[in-house]
N, C-alpha and C. Protein backbone atom coordinates (compact mmCIF):
# COMPACT_ATOMS: atom_id res chain seq x y z
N UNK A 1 -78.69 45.41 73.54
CA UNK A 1 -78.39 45.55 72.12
C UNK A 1 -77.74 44.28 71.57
N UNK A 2 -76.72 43.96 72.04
CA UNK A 2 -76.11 42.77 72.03
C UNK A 2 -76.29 41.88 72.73
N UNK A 3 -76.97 40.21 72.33
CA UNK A 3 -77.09 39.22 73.01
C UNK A 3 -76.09 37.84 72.58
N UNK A 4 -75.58 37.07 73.19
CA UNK A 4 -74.86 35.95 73.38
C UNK A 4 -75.89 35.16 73.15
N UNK A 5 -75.49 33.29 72.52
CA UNK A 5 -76.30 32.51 73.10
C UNK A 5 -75.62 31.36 72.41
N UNK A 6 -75.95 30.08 73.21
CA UNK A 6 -75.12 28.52 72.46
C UNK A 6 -75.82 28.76 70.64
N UNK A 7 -74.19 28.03 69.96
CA UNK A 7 -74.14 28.08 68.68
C UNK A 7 -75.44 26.80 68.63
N UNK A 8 -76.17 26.69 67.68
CA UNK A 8 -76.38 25.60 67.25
C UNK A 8 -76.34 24.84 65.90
N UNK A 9 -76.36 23.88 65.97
CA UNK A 9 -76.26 23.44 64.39
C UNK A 9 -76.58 24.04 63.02
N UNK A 10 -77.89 24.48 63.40
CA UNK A 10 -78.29 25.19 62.37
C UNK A 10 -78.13 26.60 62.07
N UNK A 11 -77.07 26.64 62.78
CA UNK A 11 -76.29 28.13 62.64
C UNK A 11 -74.83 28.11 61.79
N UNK A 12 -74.48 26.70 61.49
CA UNK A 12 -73.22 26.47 61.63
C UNK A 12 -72.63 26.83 59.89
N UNK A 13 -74.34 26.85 58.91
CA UNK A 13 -74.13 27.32 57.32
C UNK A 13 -73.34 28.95 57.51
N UNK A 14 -74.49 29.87 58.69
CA UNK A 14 -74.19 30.90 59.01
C UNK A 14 -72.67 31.13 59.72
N UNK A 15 -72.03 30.32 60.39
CA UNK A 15 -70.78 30.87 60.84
C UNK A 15 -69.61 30.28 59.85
N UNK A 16 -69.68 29.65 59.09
CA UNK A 16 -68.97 29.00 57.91
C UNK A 16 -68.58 30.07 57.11
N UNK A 17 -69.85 30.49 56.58
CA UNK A 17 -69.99 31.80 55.28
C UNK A 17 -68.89 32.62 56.01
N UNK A 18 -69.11 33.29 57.14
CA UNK A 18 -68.90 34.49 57.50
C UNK A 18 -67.39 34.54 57.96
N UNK A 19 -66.79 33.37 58.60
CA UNK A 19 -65.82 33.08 58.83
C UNK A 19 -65.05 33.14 57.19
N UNK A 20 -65.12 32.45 55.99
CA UNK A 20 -64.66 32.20 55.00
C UNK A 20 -64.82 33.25 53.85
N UNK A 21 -65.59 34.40 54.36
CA UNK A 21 -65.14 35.95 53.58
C UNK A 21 -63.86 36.45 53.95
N UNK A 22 -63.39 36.89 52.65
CA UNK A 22 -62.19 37.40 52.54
C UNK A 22 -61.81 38.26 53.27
N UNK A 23 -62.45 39.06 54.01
CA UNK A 23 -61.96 40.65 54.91
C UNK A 23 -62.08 39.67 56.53
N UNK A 24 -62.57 38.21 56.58
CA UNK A 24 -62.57 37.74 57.51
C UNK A 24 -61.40 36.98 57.86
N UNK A 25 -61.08 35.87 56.63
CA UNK A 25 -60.48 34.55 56.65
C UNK A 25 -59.11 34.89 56.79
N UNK A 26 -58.57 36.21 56.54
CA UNK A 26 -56.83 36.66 56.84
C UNK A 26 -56.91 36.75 58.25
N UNK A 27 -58.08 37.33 59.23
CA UNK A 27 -57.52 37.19 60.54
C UNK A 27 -58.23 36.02 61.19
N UNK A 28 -58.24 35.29 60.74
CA UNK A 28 -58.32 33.86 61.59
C UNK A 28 -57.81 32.72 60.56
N UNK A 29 -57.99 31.81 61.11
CA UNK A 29 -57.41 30.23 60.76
C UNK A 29 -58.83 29.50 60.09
N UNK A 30 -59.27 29.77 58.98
CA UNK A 30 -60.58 29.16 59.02
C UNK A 30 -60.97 27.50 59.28
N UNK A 31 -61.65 27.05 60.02
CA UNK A 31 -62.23 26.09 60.33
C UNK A 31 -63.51 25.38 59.20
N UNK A 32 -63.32 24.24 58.94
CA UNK A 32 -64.33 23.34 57.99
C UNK A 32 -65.73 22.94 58.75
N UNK A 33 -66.83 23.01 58.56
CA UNK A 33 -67.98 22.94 58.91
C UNK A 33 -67.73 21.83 60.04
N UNK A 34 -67.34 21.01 59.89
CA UNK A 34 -67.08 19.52 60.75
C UNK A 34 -66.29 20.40 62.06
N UNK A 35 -65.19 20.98 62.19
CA UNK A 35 -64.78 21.80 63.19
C UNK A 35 -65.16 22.19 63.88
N UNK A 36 -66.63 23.06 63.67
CA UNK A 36 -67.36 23.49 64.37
C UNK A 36 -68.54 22.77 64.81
N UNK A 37 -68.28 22.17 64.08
CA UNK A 37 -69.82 21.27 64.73
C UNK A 37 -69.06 20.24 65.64
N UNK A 38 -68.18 19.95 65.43
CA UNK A 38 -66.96 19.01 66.89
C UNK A 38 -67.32 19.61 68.02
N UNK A 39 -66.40 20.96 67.40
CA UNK A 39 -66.63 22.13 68.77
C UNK A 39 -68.07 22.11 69.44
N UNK A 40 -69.26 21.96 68.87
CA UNK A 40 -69.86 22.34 69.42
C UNK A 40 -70.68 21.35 70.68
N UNK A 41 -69.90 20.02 70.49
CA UNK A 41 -69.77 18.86 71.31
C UNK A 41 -68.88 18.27 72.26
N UNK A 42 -68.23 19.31 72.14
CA UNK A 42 -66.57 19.13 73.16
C UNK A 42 -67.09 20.25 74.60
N UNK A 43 -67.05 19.39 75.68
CA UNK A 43 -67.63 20.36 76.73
C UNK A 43 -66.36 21.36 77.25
N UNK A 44 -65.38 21.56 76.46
CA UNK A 44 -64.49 22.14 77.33
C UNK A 44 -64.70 23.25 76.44
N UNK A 45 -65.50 23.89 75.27
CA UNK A 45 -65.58 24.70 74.31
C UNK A 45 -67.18 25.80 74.22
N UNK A 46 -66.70 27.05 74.67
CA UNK A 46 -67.93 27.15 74.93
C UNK A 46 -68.44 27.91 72.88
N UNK A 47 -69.23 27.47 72.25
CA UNK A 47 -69.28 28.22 70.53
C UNK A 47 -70.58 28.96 70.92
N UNK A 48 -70.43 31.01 70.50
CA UNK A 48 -71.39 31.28 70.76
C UNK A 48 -72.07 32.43 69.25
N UNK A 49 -73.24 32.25 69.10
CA UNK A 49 -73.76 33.54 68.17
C UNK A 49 -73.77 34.91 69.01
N UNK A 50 -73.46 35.61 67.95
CA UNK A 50 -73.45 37.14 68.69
C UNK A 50 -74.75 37.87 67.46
N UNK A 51 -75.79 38.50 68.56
CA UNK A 51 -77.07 38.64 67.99
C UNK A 51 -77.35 40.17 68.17
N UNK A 52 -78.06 40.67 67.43
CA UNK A 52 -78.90 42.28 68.02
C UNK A 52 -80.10 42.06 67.62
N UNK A 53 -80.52 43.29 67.81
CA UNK A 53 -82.50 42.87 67.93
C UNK A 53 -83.54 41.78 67.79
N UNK A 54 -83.78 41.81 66.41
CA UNK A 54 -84.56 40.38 66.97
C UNK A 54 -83.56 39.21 66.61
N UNK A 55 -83.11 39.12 66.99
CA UNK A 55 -82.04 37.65 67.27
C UNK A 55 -81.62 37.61 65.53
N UNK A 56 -80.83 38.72 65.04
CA UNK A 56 -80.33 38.75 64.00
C UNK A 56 -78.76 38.29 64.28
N UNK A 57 -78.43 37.58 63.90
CA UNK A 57 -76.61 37.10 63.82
C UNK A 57 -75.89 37.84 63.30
N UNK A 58 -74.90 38.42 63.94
CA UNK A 58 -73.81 39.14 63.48
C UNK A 58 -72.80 38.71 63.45
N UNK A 59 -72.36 38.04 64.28
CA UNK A 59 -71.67 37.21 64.18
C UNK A 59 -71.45 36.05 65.29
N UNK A 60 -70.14 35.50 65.87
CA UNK A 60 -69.95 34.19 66.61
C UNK A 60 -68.52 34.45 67.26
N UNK A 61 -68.46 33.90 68.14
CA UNK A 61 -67.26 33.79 69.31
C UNK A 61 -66.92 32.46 69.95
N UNK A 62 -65.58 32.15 70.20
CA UNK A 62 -65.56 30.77 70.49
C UNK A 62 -64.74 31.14 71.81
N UNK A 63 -64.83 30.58 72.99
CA UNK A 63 -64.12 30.63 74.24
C UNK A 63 -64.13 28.48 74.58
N UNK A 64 -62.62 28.79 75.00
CA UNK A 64 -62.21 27.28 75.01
C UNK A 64 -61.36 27.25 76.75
N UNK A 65 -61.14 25.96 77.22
CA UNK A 65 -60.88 25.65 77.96
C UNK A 65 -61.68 25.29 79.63
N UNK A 66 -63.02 25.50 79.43
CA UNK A 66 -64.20 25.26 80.56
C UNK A 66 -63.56 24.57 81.31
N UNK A 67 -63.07 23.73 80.74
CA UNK A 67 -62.97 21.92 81.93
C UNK A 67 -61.20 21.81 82.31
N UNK A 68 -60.62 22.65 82.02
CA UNK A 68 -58.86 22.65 82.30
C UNK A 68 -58.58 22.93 84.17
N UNK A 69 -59.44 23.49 84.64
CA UNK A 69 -59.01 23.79 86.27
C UNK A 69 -58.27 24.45 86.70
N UNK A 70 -57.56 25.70 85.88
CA UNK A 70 -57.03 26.39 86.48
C UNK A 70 -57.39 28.34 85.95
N UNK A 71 -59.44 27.98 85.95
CA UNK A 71 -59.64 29.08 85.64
C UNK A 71 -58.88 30.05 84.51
N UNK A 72 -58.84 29.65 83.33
CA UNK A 72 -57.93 30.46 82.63
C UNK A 72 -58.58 30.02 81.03
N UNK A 73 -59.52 30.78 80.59
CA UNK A 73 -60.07 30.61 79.61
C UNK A 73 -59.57 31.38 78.55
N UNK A 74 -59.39 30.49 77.03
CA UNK A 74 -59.23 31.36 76.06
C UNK A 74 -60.32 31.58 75.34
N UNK A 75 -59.95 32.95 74.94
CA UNK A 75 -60.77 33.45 74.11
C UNK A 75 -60.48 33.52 72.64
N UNK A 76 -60.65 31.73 71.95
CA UNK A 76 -60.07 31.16 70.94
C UNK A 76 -61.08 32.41 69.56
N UNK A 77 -61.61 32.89 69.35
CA UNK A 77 -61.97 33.88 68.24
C UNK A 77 -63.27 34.47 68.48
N UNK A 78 -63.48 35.17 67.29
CA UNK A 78 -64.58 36.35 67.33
C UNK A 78 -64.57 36.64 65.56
N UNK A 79 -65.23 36.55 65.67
CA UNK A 79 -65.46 36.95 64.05
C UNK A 79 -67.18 37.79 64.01
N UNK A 80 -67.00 39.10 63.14
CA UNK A 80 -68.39 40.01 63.28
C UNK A 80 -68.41 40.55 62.09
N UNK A 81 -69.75 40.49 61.32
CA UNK A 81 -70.06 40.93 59.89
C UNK A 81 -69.63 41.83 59.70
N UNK A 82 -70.80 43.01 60.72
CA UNK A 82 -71.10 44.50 60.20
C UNK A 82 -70.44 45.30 61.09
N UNK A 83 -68.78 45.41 60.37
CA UNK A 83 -67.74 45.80 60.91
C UNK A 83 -68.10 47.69 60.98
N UNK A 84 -67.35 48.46 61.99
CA UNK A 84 -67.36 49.79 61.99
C UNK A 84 -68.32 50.34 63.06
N UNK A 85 -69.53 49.49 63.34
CA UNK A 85 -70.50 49.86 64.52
C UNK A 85 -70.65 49.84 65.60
N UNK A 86 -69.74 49.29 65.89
CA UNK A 86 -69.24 48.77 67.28
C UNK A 86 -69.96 47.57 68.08
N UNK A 87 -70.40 46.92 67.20
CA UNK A 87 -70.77 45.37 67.60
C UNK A 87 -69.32 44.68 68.28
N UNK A 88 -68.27 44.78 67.53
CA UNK A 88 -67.39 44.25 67.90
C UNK A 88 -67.26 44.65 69.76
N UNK A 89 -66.89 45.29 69.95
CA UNK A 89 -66.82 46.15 71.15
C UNK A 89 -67.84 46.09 72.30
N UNK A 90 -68.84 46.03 72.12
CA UNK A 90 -69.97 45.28 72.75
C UNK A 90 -70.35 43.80 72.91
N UNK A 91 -69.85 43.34 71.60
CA UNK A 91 -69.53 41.76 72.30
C UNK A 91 -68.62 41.63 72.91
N UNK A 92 -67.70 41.93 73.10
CA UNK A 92 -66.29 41.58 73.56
C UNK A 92 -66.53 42.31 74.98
N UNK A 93 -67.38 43.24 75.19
CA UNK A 93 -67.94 43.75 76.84
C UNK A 93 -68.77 42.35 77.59
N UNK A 94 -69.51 41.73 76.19
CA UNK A 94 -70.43 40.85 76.72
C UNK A 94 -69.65 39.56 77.08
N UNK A 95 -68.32 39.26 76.34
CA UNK A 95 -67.78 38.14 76.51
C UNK A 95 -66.94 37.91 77.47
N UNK A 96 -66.53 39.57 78.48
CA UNK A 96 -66.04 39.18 79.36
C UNK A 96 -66.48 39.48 80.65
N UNK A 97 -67.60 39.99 80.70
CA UNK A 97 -68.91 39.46 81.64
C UNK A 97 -68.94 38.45 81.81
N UNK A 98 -69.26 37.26 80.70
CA UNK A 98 -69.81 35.98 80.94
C UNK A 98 -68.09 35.26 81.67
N UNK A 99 -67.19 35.51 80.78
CA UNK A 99 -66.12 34.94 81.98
C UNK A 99 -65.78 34.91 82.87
N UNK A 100 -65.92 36.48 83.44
CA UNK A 100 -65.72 36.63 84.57
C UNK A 100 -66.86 36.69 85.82
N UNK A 101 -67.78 36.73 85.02
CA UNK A 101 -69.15 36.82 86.01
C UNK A 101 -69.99 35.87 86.39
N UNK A 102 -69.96 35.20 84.97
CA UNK A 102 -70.90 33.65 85.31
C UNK A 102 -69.43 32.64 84.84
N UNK A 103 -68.70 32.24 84.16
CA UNK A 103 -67.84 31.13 84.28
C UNK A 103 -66.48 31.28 85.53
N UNK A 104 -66.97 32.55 86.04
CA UNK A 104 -65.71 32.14 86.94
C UNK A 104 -64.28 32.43 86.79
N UNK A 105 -64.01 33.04 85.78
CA UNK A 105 -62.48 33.12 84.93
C UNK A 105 -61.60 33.38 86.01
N UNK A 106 -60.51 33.04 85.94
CA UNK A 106 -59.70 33.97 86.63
C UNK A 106 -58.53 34.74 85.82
N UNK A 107 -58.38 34.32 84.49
CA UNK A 107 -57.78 35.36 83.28
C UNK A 107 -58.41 34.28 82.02
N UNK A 108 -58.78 35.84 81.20
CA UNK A 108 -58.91 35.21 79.86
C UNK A 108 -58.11 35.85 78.98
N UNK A 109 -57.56 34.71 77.74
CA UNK A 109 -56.58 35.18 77.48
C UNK A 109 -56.57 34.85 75.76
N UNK A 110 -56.48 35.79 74.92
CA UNK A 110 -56.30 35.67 73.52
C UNK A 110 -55.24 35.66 72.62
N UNK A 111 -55.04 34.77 71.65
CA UNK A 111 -53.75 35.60 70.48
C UNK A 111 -54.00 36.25 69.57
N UNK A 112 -53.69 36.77 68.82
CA UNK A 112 -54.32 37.98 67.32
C UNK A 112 -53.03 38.18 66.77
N UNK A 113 -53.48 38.18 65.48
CA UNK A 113 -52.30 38.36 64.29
C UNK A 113 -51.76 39.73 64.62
N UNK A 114 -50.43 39.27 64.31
CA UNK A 114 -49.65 40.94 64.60
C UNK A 114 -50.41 42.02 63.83
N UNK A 115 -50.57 41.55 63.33
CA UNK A 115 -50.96 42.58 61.99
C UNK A 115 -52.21 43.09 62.01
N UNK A 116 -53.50 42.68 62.66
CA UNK A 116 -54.58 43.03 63.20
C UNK A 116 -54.50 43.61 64.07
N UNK A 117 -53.76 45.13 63.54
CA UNK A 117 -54.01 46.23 64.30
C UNK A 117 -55.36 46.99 64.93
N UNK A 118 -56.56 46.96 64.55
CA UNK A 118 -57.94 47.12 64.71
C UNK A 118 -57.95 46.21 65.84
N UNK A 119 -58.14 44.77 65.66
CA UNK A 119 -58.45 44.16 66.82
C UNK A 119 -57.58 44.39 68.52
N UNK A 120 -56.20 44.81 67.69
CA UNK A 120 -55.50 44.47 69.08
C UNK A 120 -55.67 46.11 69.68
N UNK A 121 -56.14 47.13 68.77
CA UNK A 121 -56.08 48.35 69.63
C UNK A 121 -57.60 47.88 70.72
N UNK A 122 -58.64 47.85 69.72
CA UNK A 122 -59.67 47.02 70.58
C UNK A 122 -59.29 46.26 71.43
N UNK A 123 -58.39 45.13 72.13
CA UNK A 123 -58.43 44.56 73.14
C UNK A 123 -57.40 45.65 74.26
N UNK A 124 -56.72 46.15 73.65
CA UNK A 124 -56.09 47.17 74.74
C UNK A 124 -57.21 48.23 75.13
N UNK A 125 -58.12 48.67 74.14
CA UNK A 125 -58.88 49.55 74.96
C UNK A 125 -59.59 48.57 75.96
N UNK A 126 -60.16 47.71 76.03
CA UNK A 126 -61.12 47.14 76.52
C UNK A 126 -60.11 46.70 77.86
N UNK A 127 -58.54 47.00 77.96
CA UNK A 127 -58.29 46.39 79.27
C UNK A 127 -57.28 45.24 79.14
N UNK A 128 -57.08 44.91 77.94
CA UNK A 128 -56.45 43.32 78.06
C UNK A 128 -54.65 43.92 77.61
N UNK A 129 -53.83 42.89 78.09
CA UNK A 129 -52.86 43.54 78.74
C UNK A 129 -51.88 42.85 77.34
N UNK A 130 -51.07 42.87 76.68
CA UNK A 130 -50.03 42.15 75.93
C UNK A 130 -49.04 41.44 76.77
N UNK A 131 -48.54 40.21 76.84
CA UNK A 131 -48.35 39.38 77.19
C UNK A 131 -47.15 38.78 76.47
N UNK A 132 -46.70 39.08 75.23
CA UNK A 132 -45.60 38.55 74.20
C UNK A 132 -46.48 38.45 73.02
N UNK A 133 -45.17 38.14 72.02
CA UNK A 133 -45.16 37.46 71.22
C UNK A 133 -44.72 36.06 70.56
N UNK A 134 -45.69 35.54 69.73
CA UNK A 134 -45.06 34.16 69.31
C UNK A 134 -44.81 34.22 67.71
N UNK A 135 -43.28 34.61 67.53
CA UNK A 135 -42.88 34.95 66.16
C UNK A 135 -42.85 34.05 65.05
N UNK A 136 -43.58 34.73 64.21
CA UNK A 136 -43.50 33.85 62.84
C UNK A 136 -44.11 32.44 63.47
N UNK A 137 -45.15 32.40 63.92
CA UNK A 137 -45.64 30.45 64.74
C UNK A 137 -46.51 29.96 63.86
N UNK A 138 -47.07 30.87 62.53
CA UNK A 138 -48.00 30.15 62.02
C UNK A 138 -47.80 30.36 60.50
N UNK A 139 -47.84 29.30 59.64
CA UNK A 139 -47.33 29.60 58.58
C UNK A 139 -48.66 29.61 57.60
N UNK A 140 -48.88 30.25 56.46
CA UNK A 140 -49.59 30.52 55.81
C UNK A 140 -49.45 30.64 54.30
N UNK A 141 -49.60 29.86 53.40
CA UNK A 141 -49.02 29.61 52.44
C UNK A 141 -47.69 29.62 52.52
N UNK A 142 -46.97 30.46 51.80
CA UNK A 142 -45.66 30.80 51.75
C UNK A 142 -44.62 31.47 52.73
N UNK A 143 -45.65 32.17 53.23
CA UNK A 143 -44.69 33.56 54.35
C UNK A 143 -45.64 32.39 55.75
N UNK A 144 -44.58 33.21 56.85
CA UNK A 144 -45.10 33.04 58.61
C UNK A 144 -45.45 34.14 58.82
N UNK A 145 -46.64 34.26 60.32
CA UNK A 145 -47.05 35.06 60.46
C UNK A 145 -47.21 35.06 62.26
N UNK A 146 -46.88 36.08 63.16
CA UNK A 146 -46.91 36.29 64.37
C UNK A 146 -48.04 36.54 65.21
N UNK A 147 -48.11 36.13 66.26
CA UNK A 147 -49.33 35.68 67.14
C UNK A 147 -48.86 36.66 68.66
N UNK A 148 -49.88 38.33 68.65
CA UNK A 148 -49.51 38.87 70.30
C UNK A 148 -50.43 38.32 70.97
N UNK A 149 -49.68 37.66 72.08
CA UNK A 149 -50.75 36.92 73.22
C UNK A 149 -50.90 38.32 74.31
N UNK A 150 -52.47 38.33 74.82
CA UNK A 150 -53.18 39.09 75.26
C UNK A 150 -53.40 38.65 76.27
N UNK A 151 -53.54 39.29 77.23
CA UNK A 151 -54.92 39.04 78.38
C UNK A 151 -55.14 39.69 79.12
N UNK A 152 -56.78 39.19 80.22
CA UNK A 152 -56.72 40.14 81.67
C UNK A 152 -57.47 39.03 82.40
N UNK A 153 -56.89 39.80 83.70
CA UNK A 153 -57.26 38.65 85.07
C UNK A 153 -58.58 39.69 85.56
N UNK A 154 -58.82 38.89 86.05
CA UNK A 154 -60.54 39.09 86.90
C UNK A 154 -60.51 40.48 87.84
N UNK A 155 -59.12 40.80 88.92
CA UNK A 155 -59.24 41.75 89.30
C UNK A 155 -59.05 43.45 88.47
N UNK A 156 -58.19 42.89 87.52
CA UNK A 156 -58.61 43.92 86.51
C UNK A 156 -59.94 44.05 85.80
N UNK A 157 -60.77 43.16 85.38
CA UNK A 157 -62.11 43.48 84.86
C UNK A 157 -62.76 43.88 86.17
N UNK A 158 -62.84 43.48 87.11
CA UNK A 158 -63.53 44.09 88.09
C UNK A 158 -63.08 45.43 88.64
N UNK A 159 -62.02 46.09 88.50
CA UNK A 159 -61.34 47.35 88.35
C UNK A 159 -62.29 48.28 87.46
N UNK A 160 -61.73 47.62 86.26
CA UNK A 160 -62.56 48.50 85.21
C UNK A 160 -63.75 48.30 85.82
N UNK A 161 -64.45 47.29 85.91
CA UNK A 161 -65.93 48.07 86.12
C UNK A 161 -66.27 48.58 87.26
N UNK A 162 -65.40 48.44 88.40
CA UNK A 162 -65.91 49.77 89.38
C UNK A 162 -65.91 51.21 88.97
N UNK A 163 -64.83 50.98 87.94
CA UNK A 163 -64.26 52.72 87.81
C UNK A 163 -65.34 53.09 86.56
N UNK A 164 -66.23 52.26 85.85
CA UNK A 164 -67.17 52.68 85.14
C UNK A 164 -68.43 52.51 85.73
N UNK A 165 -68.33 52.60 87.10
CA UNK A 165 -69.83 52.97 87.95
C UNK A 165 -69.87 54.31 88.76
């Protein structure tokens, strides 16, 4: 249902838009077209489309740190259109497959706005563990805003998926 695959350039009108809608751009940091197209030349960054049927885009995911050496990839964002269907949730099954299955991870690890309650119940269901907080670290116009760092190590995803066989 859900497929992964390298961002490419000519995707990058498509992850711009979608990133820079309003029900999007409060939970992330939006990035300028040039950002992503950096990213998508920096080998330590993996930028991916998140697709269903015939290779329709829903949205994009960015996982960073490939080339650091101590197995420990972040899972720098996720951003998904057609919120409520559980695309979200299925990529985020698919994204930590690919870390832990084909890159090798040995924890991947995310931050999310305090306040993105939706996302962070989603990463606790899915397994990922809270880790702290980094208070008030990012400022945003006028007010600061708090960052819960997340994660899970490899023998926990491989946990979960024994116990879902």
């Amino acid at each position: 249902m859900i497929r992964l695959r390298k961002t490419q350039e000519q995707d990058l009108d498509f992850v711009f838009k979608l990133e820079h809608k309003p029900e999007n751009a409060a939970f992330v940091s939006p990035w300028s077209k040039e950002q992503h197209a950096q990213s998508l030349r920096d080998t330590d960054v993996l930028h991916l489309i998140i697709e269903i049927r015939q290779q329709q885009p829903i949205g994009y995911a960015i996982l960073a740190g490939l080339n650091q050496g101590h197995q420990n990839l972040e899972f720098r964002r996720i951003v998904i259109g057609e919120k409520g269907q559980g695309f979200g949730k299925a990529a985020l099954e698919n994204i930590k497959r690919l870390a832990f299955e084909e890159l090798n991870a040995h924890r991947l690890w995310l931050d999310v706005k305090d306040f993105n309650t939706r996302a962070r119940q989603l990463y606790v269901d899915e397994g990922f563990v809270v880790e702290g907080v980094l208070r008030e670290c990012l400022k945003v116009g006028d007010r600061f805003e708090s960052l819960v760092v997340m994660s899970m190590l490899q023998q926990e995803y491989r946990q979960q998926i024994a116990k879902s066989q």
